[in-house]
PDB file of N, CA and C in Angstrom:
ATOM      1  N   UNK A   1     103.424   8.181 -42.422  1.00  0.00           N
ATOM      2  CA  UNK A   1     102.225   7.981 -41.670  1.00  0.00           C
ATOM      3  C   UNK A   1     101.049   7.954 -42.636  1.00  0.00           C
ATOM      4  N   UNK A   2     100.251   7.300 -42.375  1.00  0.00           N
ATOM      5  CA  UNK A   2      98.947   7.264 -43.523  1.00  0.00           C
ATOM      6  C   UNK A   2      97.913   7.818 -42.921  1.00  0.00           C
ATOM      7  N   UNK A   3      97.209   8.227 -43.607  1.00  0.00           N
ATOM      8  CA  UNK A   3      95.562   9.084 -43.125  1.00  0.00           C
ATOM      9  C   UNK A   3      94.586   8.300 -41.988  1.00  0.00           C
ATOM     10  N   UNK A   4      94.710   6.995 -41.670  1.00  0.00           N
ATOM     11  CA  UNK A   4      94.174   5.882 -41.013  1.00  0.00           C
ATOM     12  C   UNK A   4      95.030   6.338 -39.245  1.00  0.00           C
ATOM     13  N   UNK A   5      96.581   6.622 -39.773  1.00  0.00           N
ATOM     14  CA  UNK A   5      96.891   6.738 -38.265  1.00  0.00           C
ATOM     15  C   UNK A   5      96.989   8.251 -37.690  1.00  0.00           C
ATOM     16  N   UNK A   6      97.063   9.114 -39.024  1.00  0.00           N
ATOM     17  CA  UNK A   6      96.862  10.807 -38.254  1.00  0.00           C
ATOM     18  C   UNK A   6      95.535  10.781 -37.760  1.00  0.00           C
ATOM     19  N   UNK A   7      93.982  10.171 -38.360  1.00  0.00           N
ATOM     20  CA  UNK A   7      93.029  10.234 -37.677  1.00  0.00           C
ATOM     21  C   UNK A   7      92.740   9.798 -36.229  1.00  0.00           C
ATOM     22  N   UNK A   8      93.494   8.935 -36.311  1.00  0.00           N
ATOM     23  CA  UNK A   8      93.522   7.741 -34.874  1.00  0.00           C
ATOM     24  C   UNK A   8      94.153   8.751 -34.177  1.00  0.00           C
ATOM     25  N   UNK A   9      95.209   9.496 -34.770  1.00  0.00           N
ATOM     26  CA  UNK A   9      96.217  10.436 -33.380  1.00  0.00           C
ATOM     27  C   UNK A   9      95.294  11.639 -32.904  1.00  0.00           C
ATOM     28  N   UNK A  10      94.324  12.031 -33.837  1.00  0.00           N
ATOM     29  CA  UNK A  10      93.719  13.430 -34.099  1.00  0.00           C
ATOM     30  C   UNK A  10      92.233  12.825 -32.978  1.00  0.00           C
ATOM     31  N   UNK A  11      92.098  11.721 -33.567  1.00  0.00           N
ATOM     32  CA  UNK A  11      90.650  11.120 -32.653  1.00  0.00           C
ATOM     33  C   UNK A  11      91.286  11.236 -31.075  1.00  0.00           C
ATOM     34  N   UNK A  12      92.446  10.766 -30.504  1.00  0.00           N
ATOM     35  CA  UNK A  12      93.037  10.275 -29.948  1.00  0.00           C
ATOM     36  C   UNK A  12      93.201  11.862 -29.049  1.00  0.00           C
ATOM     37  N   UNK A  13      93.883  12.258 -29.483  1.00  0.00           N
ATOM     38  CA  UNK A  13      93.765  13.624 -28.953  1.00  0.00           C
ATOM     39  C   UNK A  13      92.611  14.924 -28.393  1.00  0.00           C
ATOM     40  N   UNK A  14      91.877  14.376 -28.509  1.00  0.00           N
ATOM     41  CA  UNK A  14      90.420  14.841 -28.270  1.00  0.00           C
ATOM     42  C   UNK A  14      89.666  14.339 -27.168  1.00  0.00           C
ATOM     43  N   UNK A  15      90.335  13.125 -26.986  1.00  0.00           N
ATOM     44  CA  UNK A  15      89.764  12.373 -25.519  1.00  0.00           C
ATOM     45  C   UNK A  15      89.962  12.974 -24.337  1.00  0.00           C
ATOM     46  N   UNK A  16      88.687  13.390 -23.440  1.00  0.00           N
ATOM     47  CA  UNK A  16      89.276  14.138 -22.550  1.00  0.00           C
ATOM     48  C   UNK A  16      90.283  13.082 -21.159  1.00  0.00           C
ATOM     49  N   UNK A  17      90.981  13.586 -20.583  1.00  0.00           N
ATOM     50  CA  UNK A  17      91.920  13.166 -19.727  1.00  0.00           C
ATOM     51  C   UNK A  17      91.306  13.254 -18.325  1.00  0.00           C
ATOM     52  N   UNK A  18      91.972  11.951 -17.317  1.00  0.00           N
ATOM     53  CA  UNK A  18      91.148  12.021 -15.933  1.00  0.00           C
ATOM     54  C   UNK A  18      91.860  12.580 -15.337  1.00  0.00           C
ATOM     55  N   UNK A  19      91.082  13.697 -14.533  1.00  0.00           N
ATOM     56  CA  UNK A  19      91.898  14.850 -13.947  1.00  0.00           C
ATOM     57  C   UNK A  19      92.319  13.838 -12.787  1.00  0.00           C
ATOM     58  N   UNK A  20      93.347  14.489 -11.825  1.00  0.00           N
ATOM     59  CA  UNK A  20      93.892  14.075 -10.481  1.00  0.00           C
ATOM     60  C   UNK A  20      92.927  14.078  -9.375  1.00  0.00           C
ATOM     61  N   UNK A  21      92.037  15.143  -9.538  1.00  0.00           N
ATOM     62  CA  UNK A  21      91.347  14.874  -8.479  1.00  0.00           C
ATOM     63  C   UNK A  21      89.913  13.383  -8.435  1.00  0.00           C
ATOM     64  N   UNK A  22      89.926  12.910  -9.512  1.00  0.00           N
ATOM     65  CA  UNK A  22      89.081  11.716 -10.031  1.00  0.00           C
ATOM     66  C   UNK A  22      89.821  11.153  -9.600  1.00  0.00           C
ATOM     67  N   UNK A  23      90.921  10.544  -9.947  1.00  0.00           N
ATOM     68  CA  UNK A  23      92.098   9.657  -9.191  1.00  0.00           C
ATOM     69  C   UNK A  23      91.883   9.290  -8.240  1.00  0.00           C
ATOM     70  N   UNK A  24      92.169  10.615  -7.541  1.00  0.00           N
ATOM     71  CA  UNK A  24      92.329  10.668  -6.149  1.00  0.00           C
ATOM     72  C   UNK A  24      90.741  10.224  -5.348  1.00  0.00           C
ATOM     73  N   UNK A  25      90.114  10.268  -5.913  1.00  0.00           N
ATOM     74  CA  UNK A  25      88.701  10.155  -5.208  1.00  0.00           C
ATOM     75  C   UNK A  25      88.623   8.027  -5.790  1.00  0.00           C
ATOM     76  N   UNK A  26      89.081   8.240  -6.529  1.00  0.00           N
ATOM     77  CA  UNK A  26      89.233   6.607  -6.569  1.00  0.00           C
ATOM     78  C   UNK A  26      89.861   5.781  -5.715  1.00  0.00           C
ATOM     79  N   UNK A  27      91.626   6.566  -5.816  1.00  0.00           N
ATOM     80  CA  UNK A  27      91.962   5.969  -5.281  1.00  0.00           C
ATOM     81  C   UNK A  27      91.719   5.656  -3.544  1.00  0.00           C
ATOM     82  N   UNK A  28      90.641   6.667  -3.030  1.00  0.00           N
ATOM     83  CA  UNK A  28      90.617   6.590  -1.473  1.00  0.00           C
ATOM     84  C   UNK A  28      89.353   5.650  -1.290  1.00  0.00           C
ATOM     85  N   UNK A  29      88.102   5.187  -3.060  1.00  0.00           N
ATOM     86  CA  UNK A  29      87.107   4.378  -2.718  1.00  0.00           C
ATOM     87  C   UNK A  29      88.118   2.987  -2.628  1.00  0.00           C
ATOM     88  N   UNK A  30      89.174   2.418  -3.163  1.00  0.00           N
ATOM     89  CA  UNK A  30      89.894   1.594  -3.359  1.00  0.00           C
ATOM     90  C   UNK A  30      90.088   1.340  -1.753  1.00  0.00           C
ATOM     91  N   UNK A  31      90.912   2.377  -1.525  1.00  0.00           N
ATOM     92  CA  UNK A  31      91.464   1.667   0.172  1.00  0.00           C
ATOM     93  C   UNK A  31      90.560   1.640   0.890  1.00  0.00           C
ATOM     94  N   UNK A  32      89.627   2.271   0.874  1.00  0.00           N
ATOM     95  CA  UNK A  32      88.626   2.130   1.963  1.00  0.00           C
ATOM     96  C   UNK A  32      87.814   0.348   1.897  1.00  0.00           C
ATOM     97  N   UNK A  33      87.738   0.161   0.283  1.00  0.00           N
ATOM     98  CA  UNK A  33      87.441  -1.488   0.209  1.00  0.00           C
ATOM     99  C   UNK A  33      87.995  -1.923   0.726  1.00  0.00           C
ATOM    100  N   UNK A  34      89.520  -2.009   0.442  1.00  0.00           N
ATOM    101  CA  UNK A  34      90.480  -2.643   0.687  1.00  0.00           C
ATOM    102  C   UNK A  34      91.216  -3.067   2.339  1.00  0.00           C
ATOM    103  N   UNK A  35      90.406  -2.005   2.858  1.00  0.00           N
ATOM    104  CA  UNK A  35      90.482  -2.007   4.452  1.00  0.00           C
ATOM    105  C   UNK A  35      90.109  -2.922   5.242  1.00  0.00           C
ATOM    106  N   UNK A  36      89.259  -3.491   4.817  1.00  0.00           N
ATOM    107  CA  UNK A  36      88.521  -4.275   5.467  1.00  0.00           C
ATOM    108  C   UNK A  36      89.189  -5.697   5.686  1.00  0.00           C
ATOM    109  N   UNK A  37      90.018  -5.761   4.341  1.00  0.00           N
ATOM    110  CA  UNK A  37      90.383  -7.491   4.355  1.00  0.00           C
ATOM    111  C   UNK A  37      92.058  -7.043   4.741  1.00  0.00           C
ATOM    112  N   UNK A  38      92.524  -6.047   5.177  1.00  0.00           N
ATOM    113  CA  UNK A  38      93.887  -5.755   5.501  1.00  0.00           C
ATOM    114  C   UNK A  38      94.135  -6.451   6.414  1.00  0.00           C
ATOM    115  N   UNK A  39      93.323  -6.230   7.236  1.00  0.00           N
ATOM    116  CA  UNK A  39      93.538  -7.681   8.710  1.00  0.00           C
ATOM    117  C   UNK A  39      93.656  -8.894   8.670  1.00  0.00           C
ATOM    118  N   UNK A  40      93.178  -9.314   7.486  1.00  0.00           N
ATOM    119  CA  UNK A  40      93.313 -10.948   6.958  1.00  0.00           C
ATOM    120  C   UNK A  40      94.973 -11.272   6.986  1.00  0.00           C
ATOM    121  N   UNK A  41      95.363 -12.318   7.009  1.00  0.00           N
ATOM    122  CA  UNK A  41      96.423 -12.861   6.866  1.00  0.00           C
ATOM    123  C   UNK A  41      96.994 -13.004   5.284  1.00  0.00           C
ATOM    124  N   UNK A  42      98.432 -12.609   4.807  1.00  0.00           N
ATOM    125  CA  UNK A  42      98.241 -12.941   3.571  1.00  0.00           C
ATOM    126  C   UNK A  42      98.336 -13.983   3.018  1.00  0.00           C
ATOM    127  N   UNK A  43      97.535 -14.177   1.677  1.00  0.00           N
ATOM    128  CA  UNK A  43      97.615 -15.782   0.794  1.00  0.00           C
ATOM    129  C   UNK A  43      99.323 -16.199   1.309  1.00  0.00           C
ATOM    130  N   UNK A  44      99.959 -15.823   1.155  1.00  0.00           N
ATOM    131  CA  UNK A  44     101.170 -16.604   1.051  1.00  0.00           C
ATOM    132  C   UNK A  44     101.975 -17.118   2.393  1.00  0.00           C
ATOM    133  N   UNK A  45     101.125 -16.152   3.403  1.00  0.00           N
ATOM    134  CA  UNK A  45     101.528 -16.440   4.892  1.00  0.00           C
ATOM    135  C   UNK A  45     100.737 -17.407   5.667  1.00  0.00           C
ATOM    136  N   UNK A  46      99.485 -17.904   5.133  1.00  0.00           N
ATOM    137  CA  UNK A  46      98.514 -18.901   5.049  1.00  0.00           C
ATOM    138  C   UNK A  46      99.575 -20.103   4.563  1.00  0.00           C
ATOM    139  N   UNK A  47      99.978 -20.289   3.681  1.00  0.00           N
ATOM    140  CA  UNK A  47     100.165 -21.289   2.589  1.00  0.00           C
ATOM    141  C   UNK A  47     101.518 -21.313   3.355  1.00  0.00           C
ATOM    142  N   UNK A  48     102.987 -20.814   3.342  1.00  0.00           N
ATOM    143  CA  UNK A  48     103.592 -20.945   4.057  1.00  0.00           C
ATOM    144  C   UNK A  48     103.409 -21.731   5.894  1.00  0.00           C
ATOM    145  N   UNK A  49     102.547 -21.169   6.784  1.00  0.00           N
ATOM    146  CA  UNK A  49     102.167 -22.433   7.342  1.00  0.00           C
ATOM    147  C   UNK A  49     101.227 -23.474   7.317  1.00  0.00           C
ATOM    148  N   UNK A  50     100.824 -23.547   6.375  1.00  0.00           N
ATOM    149  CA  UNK A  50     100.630 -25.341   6.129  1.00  0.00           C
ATOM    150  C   UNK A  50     101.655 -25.564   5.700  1.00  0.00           C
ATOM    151  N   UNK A  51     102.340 -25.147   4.799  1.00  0.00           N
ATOM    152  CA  UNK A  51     103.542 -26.206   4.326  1.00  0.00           C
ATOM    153  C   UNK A  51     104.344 -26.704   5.679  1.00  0.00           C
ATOM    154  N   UNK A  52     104.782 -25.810   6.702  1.00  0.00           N
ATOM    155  CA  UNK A  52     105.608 -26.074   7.469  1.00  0.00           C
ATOM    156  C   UNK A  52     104.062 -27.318   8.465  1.00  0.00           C
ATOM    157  N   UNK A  53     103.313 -27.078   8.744  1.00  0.00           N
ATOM    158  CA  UNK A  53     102.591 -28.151   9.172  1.00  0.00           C
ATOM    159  C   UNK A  53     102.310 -28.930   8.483  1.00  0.00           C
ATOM    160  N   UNK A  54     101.787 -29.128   7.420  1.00  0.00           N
ATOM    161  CA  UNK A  54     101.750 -30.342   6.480  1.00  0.00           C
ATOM    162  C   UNK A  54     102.475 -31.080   5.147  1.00  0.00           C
ATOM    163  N   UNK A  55     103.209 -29.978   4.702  1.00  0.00           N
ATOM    164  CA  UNK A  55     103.599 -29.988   3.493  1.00  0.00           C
ATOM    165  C   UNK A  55     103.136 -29.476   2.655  1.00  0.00           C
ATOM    166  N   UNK A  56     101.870 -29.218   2.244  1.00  0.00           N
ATOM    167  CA  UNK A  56     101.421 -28.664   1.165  1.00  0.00           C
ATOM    168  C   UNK A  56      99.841 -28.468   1.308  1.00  0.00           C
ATOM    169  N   UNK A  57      99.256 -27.695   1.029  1.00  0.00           N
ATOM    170  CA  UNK A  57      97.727 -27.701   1.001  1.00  0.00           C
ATOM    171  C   UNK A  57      97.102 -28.563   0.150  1.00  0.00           C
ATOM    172  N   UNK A  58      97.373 -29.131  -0.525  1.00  0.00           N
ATOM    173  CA  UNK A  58      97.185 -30.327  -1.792  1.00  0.00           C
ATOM    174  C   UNK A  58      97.186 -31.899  -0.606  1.00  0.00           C
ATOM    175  N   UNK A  59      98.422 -31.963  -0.095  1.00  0.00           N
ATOM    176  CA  UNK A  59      98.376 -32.819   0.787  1.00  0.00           C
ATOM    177  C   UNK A  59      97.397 -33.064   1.922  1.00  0.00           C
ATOM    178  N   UNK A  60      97.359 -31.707   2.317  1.00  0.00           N
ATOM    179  CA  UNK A  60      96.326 -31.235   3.705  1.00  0.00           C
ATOM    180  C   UNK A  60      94.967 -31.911   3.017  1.00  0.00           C
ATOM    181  N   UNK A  61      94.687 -31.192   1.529  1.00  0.00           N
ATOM    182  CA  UNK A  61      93.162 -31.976   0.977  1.00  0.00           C
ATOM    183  C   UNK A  61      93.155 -32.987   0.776  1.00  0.00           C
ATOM    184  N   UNK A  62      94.361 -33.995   0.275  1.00  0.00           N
ATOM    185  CA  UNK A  62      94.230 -34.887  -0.141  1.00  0.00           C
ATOM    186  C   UNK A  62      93.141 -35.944   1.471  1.00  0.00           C
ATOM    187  N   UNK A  63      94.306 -35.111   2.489  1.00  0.00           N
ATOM    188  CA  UNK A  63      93.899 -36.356   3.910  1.00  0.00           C
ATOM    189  C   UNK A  63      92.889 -35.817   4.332  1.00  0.00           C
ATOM    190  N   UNK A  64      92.058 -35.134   4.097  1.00  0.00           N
ATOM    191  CA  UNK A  64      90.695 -34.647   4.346  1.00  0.00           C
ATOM    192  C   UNK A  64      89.893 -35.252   3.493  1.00  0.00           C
ATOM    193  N   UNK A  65      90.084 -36.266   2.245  1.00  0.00           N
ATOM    194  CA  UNK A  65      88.990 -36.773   1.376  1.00  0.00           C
ATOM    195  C   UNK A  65      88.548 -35.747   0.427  1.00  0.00           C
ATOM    196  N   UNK A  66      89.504 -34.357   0.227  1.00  0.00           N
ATOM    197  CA  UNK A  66      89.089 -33.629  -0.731  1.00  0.00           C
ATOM    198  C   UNK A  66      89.991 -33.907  -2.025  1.00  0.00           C
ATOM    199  N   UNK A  67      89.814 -33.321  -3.269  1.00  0.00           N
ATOM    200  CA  UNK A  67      90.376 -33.175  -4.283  1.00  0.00           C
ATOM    201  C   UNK A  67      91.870 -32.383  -3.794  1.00  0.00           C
ATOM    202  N   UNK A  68      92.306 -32.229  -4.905  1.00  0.00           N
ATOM    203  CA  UNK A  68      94.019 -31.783  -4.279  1.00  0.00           C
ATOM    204  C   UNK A  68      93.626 -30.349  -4.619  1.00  0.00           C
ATOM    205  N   UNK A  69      92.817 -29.426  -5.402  1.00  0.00           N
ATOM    206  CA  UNK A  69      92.807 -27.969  -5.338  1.00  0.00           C
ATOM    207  C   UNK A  69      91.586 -27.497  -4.377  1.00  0.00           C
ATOM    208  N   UNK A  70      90.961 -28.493  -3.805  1.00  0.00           N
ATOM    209  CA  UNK A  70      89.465 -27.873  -3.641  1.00  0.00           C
ATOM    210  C   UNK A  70      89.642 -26.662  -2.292  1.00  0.00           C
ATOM    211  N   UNK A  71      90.912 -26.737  -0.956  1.00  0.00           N
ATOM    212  CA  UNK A  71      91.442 -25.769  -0.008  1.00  0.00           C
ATOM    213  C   UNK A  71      91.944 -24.803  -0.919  1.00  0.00           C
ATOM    214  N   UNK A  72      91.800 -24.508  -1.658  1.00  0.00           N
ATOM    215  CA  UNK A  72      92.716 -23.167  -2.480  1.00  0.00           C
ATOM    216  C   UNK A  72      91.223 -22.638  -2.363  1.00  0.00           C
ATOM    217  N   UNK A  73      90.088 -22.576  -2.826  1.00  0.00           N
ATOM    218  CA  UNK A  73      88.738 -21.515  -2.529  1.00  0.00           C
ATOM    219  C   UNK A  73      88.986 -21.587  -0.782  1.00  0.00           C
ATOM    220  N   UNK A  74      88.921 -21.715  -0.368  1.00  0.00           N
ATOM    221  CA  UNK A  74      88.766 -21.332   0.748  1.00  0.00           C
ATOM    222  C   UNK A  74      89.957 -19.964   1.371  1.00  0.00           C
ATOM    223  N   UNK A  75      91.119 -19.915   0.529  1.00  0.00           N
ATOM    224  CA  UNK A  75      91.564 -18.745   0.309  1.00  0.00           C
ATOM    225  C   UNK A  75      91.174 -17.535  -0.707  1.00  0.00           C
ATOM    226  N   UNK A  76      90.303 -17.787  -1.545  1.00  0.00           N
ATOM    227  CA  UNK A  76      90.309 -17.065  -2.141  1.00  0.00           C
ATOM    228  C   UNK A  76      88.796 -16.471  -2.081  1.00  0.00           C
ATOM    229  N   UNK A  77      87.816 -17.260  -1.341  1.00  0.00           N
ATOM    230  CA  UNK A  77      86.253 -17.068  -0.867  1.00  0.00           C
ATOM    231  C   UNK A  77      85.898 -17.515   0.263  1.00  0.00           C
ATOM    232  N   UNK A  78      85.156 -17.094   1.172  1.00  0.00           N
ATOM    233  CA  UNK A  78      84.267 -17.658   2.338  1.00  0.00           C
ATOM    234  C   UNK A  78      83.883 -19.192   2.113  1.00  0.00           C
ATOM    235  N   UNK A  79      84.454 -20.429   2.615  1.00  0.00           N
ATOM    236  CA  UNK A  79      84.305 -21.750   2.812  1.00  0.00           C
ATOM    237  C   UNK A  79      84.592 -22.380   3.957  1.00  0.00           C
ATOM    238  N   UNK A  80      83.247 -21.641   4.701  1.00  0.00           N
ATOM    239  CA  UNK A  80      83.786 -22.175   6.714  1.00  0.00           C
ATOM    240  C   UNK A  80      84.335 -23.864   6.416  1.00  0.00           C
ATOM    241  N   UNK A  81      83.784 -24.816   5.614  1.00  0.00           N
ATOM    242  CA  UNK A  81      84.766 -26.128   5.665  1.00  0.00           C
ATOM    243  C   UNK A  81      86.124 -26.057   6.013  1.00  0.00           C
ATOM    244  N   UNK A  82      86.280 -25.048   4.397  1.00  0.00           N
ATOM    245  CA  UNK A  82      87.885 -25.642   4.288  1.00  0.00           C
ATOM    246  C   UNK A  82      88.671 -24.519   5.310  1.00  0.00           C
ATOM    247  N   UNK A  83      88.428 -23.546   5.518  1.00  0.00           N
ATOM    248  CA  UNK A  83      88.733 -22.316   6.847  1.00  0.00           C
ATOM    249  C   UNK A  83      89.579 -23.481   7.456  1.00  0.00           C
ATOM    250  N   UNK A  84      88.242 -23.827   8.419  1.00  0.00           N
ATOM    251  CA  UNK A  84      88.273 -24.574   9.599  1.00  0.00           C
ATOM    252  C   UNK A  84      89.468 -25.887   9.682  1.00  0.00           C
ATOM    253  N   UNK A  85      89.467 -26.697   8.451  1.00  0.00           N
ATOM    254  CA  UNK A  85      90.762 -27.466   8.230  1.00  0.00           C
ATOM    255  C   UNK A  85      91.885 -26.728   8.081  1.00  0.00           C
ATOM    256  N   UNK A  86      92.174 -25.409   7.261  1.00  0.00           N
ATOM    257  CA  UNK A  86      93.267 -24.779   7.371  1.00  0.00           C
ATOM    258  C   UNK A  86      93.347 -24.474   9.248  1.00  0.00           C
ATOM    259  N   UNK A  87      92.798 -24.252   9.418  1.00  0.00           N
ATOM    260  CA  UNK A  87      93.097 -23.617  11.062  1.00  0.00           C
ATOM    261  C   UNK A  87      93.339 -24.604  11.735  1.00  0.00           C
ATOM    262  N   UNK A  88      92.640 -25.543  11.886  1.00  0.00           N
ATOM    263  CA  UNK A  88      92.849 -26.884  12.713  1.00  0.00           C
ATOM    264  C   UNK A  88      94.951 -27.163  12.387  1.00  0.00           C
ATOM    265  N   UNK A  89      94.775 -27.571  10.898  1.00  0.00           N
ATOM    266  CA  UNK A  89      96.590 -27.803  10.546  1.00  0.00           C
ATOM    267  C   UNK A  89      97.353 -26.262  10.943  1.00  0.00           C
ATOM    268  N   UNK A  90      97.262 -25.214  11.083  1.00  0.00           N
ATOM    269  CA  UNK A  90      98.131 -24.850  11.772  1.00  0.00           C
ATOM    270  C   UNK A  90      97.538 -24.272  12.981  1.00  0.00           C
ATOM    271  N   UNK A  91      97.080 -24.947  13.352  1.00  0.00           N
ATOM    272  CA  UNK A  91      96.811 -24.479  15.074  1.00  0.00           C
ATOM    273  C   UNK A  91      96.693 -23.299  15.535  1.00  0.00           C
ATOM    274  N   UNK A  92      95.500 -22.720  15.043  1.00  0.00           N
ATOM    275  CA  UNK A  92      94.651 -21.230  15.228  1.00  0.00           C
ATOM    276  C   UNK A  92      93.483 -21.221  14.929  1.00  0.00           C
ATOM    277  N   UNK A  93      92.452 -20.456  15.241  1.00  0.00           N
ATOM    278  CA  UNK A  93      91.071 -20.328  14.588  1.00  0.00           C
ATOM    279  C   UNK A  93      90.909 -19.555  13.381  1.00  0.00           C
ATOM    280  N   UNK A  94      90.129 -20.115  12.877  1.00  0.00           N
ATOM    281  CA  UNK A  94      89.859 -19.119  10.639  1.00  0.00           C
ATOM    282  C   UNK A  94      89.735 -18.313  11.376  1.00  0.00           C
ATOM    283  N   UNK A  95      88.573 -17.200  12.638  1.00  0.00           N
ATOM    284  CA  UNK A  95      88.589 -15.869  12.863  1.00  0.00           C
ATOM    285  C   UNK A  95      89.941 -15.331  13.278  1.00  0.00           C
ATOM    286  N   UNK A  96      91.003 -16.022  13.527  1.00  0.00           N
ATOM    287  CA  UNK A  96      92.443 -15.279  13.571  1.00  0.00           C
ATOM    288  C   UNK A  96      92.851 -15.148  12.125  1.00  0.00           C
ATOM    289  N   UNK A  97      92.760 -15.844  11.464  1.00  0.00           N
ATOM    290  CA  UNK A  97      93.350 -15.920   9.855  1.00  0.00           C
ATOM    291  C   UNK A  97      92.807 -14.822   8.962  1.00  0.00           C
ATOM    292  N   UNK A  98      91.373 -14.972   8.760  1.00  0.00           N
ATOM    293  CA  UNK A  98      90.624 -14.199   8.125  1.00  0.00           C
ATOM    294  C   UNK A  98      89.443 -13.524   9.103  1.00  0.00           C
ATOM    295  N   UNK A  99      90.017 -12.237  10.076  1.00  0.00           N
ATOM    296  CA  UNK A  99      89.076 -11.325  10.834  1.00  0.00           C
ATOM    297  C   UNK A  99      87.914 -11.028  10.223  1.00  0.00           C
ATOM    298  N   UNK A 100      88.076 -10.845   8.983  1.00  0.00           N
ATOM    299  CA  UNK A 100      87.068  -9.990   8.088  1.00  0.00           C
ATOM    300  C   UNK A 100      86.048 -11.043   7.470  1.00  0.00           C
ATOM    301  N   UNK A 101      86.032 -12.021   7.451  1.00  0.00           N
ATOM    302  CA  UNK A 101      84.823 -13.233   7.213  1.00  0.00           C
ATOM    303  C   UNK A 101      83.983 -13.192   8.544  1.00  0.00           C
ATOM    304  N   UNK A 102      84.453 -13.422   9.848  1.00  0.00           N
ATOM    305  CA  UNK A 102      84.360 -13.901  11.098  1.00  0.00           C
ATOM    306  C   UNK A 102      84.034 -12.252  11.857  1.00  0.00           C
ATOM    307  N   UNK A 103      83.959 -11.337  11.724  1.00  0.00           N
ATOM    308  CA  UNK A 103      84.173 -10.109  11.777  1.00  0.00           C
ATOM    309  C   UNK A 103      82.311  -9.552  12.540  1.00  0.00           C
ATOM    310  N   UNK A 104      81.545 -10.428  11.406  1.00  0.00           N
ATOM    311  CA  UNK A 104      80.108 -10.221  11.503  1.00  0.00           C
ATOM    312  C   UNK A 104      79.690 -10.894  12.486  1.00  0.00           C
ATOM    313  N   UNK A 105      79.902 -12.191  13.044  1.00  0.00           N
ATOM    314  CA  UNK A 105      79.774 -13.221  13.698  1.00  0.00           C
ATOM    315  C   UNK A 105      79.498 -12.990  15.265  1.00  0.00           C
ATOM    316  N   UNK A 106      81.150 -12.452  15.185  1.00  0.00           N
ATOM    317  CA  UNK A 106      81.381 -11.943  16.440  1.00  0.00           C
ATOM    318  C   UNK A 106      81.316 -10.474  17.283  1.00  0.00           C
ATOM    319  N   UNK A 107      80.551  -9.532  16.541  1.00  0.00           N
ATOM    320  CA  UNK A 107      80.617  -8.402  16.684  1.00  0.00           C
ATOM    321  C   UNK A 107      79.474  -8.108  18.038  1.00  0.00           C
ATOM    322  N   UNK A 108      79.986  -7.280  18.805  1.00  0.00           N
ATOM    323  CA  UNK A 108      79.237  -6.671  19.949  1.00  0.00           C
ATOM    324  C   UNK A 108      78.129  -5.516  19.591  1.00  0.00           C
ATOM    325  N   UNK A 109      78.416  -4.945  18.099  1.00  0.00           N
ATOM    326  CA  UNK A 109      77.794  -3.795  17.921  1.00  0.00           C
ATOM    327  C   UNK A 109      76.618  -4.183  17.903  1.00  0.00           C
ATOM    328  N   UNK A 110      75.549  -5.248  17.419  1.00  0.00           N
ATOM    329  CA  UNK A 110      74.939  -5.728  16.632  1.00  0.00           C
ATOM    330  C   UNK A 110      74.081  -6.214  18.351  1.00  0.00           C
ATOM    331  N   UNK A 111      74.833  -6.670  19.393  1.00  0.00           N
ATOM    332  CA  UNK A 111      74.152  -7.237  20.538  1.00  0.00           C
ATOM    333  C   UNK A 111      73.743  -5.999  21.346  1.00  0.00           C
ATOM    334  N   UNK A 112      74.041  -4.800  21.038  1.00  0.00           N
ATOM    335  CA  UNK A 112      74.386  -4.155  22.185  1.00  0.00           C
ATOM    336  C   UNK A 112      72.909  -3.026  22.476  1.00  0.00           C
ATOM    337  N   UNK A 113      72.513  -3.527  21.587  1.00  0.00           N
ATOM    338  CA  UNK A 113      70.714  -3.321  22.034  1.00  0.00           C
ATOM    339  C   UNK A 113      70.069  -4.020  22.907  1.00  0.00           C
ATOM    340  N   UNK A 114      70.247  -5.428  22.631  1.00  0.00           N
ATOM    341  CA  UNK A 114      69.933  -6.520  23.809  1.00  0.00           C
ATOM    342  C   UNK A 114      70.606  -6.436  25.106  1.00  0.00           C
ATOM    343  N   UNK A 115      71.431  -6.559  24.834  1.00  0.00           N
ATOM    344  CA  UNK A 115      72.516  -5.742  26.300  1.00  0.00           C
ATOM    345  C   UNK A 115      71.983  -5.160  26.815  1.00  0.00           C
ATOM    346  N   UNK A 116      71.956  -3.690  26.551  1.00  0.00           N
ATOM    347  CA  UNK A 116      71.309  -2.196  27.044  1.00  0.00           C
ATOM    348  C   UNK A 116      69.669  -3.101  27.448  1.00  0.00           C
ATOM    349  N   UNK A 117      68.837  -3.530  26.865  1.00  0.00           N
ATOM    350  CA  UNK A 117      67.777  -4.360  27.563  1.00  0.00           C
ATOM    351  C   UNK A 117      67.729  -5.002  28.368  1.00  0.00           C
ATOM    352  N   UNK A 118      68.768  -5.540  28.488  1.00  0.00           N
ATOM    353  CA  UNK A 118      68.275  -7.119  29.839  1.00  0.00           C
ATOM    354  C   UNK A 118      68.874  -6.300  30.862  1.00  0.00           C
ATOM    355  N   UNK A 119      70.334  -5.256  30.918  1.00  0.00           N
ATOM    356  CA  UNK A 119      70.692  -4.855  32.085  1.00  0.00           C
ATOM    357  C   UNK A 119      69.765  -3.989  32.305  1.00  0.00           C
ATOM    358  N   UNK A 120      69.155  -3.259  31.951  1.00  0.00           N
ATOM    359  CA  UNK A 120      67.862  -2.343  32.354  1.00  0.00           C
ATOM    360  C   UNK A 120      66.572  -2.670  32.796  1.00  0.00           C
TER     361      UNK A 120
END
């Protein structure tokens, strides 16, 4: 061993370590993000039906006048366009696919001041 790597082990050893309970407080900011888009449909259960409705999402863009990757953002970011063509080819609405885009849209919480007003 040379003096270059006992320092590195000696530096190395001095680093303090993340306790479990840091972890753990991570790991519950993680799911709690992660909650939100759990309701979404997954990438591959998306893509699986188009294929069985169209063949391929490449295809699906092509007959829409898009480029052959340009429906892949629309899985991977908010693009009410291409949503709306995925949903149309397999016969559902984007707010069934992706709840959590459509989520804000449709929410009662947000009316329910106006509500409580007009019935009063």
């Amino acid at each position: 061993m040379t003096i270059i790597s006992k320092r590195w082990i000696i530096s190395r050893a001095h680093k303090p370590v993340i306790s479990n309970e840091r972890l753990t407080k991570e790991a519950k900011k993680m799911r709690k993000n992660n909650s939100r888009i759990s309701n979404d449909w997954h990438r591959q259960d998306i893509l699986a039906e188009v294929r069985k409705a169209c063949g391929s999402l490449t295809k699906l863009s092509k007959a829409h006048g898009l480029a052959s990757n340009t429906l892949q953002n629309a899985l991977d970011r908010k693009w009410p366009k291409g949503e709306q063509i995925i949903a149309e080819a397999i016969g559902v609405t984007a707010a069934e696919i992706w709840p959590s885009r459509y989520e804000d849209e449709f929410s009662t919480s947000t009316n329910s001041n106006v509500l409580a007003r007009e019935v009063a």
